[in-house]
C-alpha atoms as a PDB file:
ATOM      1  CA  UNK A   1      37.238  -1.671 149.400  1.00  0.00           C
ATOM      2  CA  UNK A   2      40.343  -2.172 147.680  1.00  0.00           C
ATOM      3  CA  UNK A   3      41.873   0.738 145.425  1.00  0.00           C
ATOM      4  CA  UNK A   4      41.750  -1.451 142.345  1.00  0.00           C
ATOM      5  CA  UNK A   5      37.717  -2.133 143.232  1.00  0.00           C
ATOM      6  CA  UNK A   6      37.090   1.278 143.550  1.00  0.00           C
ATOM      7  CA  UNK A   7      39.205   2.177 140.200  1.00  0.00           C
ATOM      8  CA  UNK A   8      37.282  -0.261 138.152  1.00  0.00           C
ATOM      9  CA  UNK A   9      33.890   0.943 140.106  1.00  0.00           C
ATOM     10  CA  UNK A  10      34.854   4.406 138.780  1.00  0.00           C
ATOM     11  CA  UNK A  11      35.696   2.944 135.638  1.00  0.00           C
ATOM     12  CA  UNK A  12      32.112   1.118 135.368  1.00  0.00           C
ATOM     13  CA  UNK A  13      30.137   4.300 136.543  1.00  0.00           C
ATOM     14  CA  UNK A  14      32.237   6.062 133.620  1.00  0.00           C
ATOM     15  CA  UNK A  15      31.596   3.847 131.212  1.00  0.00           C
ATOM     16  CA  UNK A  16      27.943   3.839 131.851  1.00  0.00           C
ATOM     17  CA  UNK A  17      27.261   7.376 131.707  1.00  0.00           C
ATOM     18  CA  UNK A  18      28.904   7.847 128.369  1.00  0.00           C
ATOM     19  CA  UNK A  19      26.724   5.159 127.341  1.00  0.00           C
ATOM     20  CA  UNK A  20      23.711   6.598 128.278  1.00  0.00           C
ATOM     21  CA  UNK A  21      25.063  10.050 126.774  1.00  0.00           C
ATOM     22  CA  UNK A  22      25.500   7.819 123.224  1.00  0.00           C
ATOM     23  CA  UNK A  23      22.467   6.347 123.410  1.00  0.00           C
ATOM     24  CA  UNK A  24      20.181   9.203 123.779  1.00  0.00           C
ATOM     25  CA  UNK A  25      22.067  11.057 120.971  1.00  0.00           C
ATOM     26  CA  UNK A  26      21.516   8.449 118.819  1.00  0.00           C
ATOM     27  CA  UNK A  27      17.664   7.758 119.429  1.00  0.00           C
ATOM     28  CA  UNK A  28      17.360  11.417 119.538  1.00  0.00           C
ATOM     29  CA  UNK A  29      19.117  11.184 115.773  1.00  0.00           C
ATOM     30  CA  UNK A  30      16.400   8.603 115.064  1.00  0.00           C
ATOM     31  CA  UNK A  31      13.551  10.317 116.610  1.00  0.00           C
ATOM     32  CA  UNK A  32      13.510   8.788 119.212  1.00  0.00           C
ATOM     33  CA  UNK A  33      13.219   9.776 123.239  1.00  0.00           C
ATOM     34  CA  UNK A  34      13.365   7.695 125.856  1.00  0.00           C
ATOM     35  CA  UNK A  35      12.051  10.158 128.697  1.00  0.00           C
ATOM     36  CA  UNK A  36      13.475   7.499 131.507  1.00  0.00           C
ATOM     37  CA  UNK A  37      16.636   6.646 130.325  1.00  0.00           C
ATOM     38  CA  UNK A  38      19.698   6.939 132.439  1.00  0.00           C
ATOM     39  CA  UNK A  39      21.387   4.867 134.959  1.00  0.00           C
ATOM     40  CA  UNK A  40      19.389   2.533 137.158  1.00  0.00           C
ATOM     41  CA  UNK A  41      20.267   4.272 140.695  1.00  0.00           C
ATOM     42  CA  UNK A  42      19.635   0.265 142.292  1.00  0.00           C
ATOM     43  CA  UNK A  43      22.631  -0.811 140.789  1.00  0.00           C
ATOM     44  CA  UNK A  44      24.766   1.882 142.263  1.00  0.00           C
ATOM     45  CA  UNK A  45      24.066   0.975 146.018  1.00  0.00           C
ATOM     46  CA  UNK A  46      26.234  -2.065 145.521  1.00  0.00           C
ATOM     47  CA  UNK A  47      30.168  -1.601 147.460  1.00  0.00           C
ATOM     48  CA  UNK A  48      31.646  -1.574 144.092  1.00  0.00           C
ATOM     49  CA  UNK A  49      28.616  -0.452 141.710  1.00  0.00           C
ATOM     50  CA  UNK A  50      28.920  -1.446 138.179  1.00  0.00           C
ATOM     51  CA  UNK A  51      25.631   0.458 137.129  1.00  0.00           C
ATOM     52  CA  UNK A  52      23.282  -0.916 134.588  1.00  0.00           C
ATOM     53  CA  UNK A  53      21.484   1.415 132.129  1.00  0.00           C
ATOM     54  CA  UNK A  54      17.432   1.509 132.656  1.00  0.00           C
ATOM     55  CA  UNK A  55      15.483   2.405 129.154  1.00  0.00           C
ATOM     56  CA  UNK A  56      12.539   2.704 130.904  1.00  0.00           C
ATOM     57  CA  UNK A  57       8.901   3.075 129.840  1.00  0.00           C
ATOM     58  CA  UNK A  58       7.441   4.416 126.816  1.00  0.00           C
ATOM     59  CA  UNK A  59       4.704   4.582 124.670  1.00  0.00           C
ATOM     60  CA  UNK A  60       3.794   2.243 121.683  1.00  0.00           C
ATOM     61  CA  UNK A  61       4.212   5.083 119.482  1.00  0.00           C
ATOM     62  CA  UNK A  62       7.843   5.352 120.793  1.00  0.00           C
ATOM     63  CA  UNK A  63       8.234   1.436 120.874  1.00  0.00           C
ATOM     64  CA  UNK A  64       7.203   1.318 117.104  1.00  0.00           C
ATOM     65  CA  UNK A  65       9.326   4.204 115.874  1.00  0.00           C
ATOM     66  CA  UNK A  66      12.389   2.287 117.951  1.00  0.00           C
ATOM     67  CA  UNK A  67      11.277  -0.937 116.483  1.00  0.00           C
ATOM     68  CA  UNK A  68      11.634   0.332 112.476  1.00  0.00           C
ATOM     69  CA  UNK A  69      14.785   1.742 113.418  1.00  0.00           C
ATOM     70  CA  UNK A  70      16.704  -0.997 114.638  1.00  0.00           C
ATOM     71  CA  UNK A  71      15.111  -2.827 111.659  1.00  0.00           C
ATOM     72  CA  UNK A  72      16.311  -0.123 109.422  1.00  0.00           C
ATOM     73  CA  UNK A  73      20.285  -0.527 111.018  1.00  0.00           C
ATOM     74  CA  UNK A  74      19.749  -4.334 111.564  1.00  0.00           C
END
């Protein structure tokens, strides 16, 4: 892998974990927890991962209360 591959891969992984961090403070703000969120570990077997975010399951309960929030900031 090339350094610049693996400095952007770093980058990504970076990027996406401080997103996840933001994310669940901001739900949590709301009310809101997402017990699966994090960072889908599939997307970080790739060579040069650029990892996705996974929000995972939750309850209607949860879905609702997310729901009237992003109505509420929307």
């Amino acid at each position: 892998m090339k350094a610049d591959g693996k400095h952007h891969a770093e980058a990504c992984t970076e990027h996406a974990e401080e997103t996840v961090t933001e994310l669940r403070d901001a739900l949590g703000q709301a009310g809101i927890t997402l017990p699966s969120l994090g960072i889908d570990p599939a997307s970080l077997a790739r060579e040069a991962p650029c990892p996705r975010i996974e929000l995972g399951g939750c309850s209607a309960d949860t879905a609702a209360r997310l729901a009237a929030a992003l109505r509420r900031t929307g």
